[in-house]
Every structure is written in structure tokens, then in C-alpha cells.
Protein backbone atom coordinates (compact mmCIF):
# COMPACT_ATOMS: atom_id res chain seq x y z
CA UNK A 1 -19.71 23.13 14.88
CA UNK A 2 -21.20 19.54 15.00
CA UNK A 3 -22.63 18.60 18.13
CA UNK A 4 -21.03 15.38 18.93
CA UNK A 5 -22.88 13.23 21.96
CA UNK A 6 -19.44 13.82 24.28
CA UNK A 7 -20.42 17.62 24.20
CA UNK A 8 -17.78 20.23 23.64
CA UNK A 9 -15.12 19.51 25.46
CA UNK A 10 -15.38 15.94 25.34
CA UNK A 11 -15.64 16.15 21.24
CA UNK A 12 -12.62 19.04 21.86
CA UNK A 13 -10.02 16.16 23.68
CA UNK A 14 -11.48 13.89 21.02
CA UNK A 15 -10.08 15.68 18.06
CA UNK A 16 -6.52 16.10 19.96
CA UNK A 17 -5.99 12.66 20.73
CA UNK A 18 -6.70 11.96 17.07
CA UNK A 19 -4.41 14.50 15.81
CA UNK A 20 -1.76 13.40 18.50
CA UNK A 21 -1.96 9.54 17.17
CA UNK A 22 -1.82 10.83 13.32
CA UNK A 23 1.64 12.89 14.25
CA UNK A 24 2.76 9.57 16.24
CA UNK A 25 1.95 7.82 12.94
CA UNK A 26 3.87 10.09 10.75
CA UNK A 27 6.52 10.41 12.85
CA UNK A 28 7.53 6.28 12.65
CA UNK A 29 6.65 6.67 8.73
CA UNK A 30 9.70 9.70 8.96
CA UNK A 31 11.77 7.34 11.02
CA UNK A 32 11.24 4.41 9.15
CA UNK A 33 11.91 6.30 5.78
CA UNK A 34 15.45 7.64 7.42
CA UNK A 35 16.29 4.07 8.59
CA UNK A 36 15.56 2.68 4.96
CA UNK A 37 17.89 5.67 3.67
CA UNK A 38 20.77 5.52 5.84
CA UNK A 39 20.30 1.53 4.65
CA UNK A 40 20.51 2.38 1.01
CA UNK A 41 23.04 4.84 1.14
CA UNK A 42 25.66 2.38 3.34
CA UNK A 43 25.00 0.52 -0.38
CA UNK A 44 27.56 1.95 -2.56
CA UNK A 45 27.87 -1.02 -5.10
CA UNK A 46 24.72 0.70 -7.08
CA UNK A 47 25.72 4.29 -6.56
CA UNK A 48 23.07 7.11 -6.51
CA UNK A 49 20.31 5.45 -7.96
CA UNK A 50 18.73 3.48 -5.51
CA UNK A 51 18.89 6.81 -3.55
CA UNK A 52 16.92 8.91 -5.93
CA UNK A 53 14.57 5.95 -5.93
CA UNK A 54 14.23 5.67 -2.23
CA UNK A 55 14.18 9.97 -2.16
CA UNK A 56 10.86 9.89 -4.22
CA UNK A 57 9.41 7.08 -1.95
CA UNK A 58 9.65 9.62 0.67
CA UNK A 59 8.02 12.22 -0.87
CA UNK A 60 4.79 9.95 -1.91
CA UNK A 61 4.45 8.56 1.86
CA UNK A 62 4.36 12.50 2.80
CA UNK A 63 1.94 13.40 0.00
CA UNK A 64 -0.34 10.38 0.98
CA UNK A 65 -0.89 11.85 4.49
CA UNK A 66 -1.10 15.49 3.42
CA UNK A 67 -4.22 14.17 1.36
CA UNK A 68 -6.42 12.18 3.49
């Protein structure tokens, strides 16, 4: 393991608090991705289109955090 200047546990609560504020940040992506799709779906006039297009928006906002 790295030595990091905080020591162990300091580097330990470190690494949680980053972890905590990445699930925080994924968590608004989720709820802004659900708000957009309720949005999209309460716009019948284009039929299922727009919601395959705004399905496969989704999935690359969840790809691009799975690969940082």
C-alpha cells in the first residue's frame, strides 16, 4: 500500500469520502437521467423514439463512470 503523508487511517477515511462523493455524483446523474425520461416519455407526439434515444444516453453516462 502507498504510504500517503495522513498515515493509514487518515489515507483510509480519505479514500471513503472519495468514494462516498463519486456515489453522491452518480446518484444525481441516475436522478437526473429518470427526470429527463419521465420528461420524454409524458411526450407522446414522437412516440418511442425519442425514448430509445434517451435509453442509450443512459447507458453511456453509466459506462463513462464505470471507466474512469
Amino acid at each position: 500500500m502507498n504510504k500517503s503523508p495522513l498515515g493509514q487511517e487518515g489515507h483510509f477515511s480519505y479514500q471513503l469520502s472519495v468514494i462516498s462523493y463519486q456515489l453522491s455524483v452518480v446518484k444525481k446523474l441516475r436522478l437526473n437521467n429518470e427526470h429527463t425520461i419521465k420528461i420524454w416519455q409524458s411526450r407522446k407526439n414522437n412516440g418511442s423514439t425519442e425514448v430509445k434515444s434517451q435509453k442509450s444516453k443512459v447507458k453511456s453516462n453509466k459506462s463513462f463512470f464505470y471507466n474512469q
